[in-house]
N, C-alpha and C. Protein backbone atom coordinates (compact mmCIF):
# COMPACT_ATOMS: atom_id res chain seq x y z
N UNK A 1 26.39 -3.58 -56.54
CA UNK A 1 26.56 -2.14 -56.48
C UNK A 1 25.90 -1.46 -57.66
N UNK A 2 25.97 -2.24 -58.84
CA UNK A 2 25.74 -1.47 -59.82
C UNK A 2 24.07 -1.83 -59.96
N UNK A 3 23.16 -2.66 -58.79
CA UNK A 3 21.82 -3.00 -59.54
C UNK A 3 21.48 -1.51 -58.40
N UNK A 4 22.15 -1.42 -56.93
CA UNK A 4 21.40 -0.33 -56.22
C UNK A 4 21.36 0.83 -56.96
N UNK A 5 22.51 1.22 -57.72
CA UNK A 5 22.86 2.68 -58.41
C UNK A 5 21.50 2.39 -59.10
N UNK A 6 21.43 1.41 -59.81
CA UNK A 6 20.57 1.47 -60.87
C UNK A 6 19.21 1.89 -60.23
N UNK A 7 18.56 1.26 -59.05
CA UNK A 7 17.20 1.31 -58.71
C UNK A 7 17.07 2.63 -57.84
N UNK A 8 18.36 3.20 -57.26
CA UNK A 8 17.79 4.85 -56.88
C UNK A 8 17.70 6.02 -58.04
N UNK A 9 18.50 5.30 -59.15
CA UNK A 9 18.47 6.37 -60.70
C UNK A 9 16.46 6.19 -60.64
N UNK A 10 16.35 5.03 -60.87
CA UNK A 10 15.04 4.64 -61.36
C UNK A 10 13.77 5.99 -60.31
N UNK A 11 14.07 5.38 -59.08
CA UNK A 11 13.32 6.03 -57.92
C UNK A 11 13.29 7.46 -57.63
N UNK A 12 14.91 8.01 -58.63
CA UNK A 12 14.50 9.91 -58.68
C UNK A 12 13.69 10.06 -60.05
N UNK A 13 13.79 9.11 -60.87
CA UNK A 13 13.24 9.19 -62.16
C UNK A 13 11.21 9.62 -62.03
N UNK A 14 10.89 8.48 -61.36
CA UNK A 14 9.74 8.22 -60.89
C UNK A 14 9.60 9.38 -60.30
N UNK A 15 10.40 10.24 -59.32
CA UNK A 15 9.73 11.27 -58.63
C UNK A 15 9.71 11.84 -59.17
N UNK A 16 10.30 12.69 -60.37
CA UNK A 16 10.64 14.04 -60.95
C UNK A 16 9.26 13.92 -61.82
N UNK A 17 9.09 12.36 -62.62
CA UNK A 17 7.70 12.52 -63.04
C UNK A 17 6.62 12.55 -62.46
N UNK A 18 6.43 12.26 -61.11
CA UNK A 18 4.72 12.29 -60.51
C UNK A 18 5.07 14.13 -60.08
N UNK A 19 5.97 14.52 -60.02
CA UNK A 19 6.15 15.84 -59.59
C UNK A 19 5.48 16.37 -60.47
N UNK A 20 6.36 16.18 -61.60
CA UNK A 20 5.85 17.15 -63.39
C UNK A 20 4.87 16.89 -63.52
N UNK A 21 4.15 15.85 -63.37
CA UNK A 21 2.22 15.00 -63.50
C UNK A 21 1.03 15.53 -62.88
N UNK A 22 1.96 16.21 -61.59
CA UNK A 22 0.93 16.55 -60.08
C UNK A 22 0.71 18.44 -60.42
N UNK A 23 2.02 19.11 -61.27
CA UNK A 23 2.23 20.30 -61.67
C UNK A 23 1.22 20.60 -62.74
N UNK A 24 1.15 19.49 -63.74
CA UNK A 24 0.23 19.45 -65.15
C UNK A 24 -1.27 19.70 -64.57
N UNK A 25 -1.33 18.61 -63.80
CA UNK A 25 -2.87 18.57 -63.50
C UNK A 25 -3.36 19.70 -62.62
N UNK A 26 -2.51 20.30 -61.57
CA UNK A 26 -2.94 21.45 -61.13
C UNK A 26 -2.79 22.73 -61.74
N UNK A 27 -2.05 22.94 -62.64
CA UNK A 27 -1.90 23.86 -63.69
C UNK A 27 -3.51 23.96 -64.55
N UNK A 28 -3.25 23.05 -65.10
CA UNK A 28 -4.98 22.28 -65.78
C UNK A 28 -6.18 22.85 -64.88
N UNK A 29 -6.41 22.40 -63.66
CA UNK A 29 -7.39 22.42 -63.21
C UNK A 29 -7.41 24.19 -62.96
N UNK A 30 -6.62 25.21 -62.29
CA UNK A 30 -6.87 26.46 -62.42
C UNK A 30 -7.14 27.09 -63.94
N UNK A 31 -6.73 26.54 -64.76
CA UNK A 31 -6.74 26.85 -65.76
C UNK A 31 -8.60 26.74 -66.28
N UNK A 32 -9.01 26.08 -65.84
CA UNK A 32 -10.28 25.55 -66.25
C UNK A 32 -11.38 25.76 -65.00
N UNK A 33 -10.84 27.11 -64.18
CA UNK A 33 -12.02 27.07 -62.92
C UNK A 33 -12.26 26.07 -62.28
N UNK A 34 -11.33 24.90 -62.00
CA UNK A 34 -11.84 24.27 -61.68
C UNK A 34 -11.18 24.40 -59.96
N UNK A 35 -11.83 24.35 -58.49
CA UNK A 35 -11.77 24.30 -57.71
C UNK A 35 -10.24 23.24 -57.35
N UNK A 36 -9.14 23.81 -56.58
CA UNK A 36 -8.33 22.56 -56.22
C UNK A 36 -8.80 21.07 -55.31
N UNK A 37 -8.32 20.53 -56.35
CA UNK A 37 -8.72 18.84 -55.44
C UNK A 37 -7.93 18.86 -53.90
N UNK A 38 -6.53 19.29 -54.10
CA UNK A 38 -5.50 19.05 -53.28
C UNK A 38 -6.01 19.71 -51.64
N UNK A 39 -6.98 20.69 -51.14
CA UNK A 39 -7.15 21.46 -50.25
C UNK A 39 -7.25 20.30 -49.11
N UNK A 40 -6.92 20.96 -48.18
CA UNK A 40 -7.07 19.93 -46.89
C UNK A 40 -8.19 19.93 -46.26
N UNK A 41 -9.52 18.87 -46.23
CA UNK A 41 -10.67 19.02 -45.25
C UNK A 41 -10.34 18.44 -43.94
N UNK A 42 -10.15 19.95 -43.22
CA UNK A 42 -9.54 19.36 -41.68
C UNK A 42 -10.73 19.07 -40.82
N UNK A 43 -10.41 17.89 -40.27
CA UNK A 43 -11.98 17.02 -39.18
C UNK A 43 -12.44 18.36 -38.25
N UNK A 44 -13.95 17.57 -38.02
CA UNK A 44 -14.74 18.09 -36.87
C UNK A 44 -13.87 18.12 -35.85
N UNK A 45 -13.03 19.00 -34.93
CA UNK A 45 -12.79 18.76 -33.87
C UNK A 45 -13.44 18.85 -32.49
N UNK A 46 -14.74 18.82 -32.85
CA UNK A 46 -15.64 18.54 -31.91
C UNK A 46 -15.95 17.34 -30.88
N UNK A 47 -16.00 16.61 -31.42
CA UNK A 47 -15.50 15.27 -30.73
C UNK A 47 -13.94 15.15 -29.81
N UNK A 48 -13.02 16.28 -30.66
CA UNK A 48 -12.00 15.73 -29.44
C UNK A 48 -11.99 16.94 -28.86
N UNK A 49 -12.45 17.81 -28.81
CA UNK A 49 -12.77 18.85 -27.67
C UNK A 49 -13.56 18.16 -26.26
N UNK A 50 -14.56 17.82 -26.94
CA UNK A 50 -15.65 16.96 -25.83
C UNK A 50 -14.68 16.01 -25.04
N UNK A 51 -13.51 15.08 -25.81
CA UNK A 51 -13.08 14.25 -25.39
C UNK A 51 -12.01 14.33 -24.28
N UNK A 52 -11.41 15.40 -24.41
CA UNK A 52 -10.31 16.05 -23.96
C UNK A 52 -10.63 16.78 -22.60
N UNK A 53 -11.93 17.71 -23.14
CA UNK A 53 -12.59 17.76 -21.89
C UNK A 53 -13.16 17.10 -20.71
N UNK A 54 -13.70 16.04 -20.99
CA UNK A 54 -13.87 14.86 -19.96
C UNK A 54 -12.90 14.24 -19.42
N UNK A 55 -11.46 14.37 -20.44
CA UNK A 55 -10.29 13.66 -19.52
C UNK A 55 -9.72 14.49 -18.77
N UNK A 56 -9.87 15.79 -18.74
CA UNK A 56 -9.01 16.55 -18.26
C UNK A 56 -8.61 16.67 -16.63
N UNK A 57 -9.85 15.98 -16.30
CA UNK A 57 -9.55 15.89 -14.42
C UNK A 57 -8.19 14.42 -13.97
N UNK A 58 -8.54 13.34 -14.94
CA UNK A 58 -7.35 12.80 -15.32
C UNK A 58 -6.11 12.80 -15.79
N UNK A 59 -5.68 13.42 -16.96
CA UNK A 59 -4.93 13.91 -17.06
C UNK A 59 -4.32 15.12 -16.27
N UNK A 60 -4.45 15.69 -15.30
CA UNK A 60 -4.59 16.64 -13.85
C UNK A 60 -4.08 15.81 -13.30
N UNK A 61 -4.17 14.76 -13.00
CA UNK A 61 -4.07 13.91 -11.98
C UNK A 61 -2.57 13.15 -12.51
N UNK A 62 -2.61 12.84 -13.60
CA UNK A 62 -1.29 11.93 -14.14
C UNK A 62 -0.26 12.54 -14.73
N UNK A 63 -0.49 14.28 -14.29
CA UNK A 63 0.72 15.29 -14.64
C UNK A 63 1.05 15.52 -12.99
N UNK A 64 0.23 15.65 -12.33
CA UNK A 64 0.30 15.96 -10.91
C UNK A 64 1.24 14.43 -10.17
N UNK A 65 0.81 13.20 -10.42
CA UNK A 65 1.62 12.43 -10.15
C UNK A 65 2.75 11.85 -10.84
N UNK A 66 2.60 12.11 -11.77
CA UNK A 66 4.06 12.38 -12.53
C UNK A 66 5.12 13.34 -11.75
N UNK A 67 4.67 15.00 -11.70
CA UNK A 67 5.74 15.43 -11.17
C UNK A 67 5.80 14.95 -9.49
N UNK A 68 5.28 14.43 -8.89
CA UNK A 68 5.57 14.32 -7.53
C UNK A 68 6.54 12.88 -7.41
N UNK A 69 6.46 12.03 -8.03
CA UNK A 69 7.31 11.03 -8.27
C UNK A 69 8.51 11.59 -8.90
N UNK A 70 8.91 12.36 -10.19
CA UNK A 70 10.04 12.86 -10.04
C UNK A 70 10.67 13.88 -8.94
N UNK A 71 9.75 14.39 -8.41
CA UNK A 71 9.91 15.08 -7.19
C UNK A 71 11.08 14.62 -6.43
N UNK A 72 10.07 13.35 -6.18
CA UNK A 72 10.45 12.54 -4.96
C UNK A 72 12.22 11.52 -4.88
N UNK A 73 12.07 11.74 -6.45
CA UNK A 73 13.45 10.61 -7.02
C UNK A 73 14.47 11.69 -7.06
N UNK A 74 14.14 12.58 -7.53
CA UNK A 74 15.11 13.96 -7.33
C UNK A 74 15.71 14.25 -6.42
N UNK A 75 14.98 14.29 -4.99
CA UNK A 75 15.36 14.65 -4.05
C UNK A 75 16.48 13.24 -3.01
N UNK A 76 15.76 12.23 -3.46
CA UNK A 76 16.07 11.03 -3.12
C UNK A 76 17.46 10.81 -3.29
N UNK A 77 17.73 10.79 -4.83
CA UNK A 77 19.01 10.84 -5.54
C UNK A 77 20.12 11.97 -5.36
N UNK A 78 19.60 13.33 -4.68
CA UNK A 78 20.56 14.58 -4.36
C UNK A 78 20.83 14.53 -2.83
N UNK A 79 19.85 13.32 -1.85
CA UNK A 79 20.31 12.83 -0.74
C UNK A 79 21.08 11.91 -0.57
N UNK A 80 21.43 11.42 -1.89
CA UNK A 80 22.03 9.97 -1.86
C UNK A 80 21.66 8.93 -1.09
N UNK A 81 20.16 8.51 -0.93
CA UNK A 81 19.75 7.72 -0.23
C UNK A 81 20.19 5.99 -0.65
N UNK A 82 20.34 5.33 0.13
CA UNK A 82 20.68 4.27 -0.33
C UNK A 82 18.93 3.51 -1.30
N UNK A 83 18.25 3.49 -1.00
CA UNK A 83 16.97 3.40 -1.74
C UNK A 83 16.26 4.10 -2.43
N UNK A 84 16.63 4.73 -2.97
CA UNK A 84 16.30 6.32 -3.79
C UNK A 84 15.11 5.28 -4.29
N UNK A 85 14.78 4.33 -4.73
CA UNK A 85 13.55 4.26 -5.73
C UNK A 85 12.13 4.37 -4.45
N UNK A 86 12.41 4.28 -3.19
CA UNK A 86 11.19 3.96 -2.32
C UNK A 86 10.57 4.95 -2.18
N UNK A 87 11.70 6.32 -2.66
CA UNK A 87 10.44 7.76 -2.20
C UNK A 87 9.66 8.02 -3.37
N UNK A 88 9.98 7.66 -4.95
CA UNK A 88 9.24 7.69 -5.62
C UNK A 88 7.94 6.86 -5.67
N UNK A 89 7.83 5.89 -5.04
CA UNK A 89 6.90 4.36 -4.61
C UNK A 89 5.78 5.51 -3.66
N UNK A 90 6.85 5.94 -2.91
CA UNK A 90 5.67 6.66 -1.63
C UNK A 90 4.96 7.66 -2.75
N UNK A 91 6.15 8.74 -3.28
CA UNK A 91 4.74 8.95 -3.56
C UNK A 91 3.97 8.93 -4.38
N UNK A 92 4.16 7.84 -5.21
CA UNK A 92 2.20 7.73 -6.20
C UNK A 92 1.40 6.94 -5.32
N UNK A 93 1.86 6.22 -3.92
CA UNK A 93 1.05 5.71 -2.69
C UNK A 93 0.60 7.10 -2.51
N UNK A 94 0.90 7.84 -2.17
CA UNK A 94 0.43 8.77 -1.43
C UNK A 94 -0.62 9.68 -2.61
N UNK A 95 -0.45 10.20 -3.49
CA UNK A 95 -0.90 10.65 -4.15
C UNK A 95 -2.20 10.40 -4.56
N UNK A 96 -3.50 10.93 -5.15
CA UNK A 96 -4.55 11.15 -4.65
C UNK A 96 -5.46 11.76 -5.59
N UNK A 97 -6.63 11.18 -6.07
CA UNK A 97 -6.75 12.10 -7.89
C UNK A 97 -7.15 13.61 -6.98
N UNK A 98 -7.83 13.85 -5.71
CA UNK A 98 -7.48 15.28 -5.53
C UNK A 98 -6.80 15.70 -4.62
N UNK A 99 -6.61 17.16 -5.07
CA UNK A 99 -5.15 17.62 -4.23
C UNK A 99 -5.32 17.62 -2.84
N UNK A 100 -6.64 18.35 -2.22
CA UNK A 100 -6.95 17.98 -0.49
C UNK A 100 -6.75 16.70 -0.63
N UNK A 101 -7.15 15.80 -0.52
CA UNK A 101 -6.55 14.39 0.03
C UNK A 101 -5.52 13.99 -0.25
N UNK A 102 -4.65 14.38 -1.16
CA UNK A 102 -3.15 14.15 -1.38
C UNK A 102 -2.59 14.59 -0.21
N UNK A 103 -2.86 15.64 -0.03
CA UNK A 103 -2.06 16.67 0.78
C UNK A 103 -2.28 16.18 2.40
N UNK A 104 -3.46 15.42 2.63
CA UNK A 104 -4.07 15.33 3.66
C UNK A 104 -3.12 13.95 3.75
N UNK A 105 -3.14 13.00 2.90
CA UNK A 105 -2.64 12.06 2.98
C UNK A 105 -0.87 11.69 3.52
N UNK A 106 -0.54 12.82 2.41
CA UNK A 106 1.10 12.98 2.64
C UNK A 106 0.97 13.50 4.21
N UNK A 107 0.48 14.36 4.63
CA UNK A 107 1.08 14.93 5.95
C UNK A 107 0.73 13.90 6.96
N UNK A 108 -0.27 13.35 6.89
CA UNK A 108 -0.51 12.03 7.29
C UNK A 108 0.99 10.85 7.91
N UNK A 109 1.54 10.52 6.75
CA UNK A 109 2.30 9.85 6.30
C UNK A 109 3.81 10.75 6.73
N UNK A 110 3.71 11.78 6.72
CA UNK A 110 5.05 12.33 7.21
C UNK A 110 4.95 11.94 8.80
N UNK A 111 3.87 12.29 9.23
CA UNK A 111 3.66 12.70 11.14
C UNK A 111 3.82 10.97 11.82
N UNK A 112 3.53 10.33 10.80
CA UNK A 112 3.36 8.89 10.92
C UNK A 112 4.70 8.36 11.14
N UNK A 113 5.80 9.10 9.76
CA UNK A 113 6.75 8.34 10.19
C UNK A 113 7.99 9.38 10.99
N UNK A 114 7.73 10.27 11.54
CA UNK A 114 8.38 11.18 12.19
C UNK A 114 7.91 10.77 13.42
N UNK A 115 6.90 10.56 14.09
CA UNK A 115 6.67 9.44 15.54
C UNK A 115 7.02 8.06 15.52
N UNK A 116 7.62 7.42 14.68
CA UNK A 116 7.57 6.14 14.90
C UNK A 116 8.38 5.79 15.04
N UNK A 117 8.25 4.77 16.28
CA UNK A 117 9.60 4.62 17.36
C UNK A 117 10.91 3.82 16.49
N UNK A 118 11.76 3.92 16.45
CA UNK A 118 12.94 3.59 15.79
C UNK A 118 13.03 2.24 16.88
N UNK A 119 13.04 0.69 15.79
CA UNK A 119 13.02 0.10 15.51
C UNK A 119 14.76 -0.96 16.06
N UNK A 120 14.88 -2.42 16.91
CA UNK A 120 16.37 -2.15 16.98
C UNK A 120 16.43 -3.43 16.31
């Protein structure tokens, strides 16, 4: 008990001086025209503009099937289906990086299983 007391005394000790050290030297340096070291050079964000931009039809696509799978579990789970996980399954099956063929697909898939002969 008494070595931890000892090594967090030590560890505010240490801070209070790089504090007072970091105060000196920037005190110093205005003092002497001299430009601050400390300023932040924030990156080119050019590169992740470009980057972001090229993903963006993807990421479209993996927010779009994201919400249709919770969609689908939502509704699943407020029907109390005994398989609630299969409508979420359907739909990232169904789903489609674009929206006409999603859409084309799902209605597809509804008409499909709204004709199909019940099974004994």
């Amino acid at each position: 008990m008494v070595s931890s007391h000892h090594g967090i005394r030590q560890l505010w000790i240490n801070l209070t001086q790089n504090i007072a050290r970091w105060k000196r030297e920037r005190l110093a340096g205005r003092a002497a025209g001299v430009i601050a070291r400390d300023r932040i050079a924030w990156p080119d964000v050019a590169p992740l503009a470009s980057a972001v931009r090229y993903a963006t039809p993807a990421l479209i696509f993996g927010l779009r099937l994201w919400a249709a799978v919770c969609l689908a579990l939502y509704v699943a789970f407020w029907l109390q289906l005994d398989d609630a996980q299969w409508a979420g399954t359907s739909a990232a099956i169904v789903c489609q990086p674009s929206l006409a063929a999603s859409l084309r697909r799902g209605s597809s898939r509804m008409l499909g299983t709204a004709t199909e002969p019940s099974r004994s």
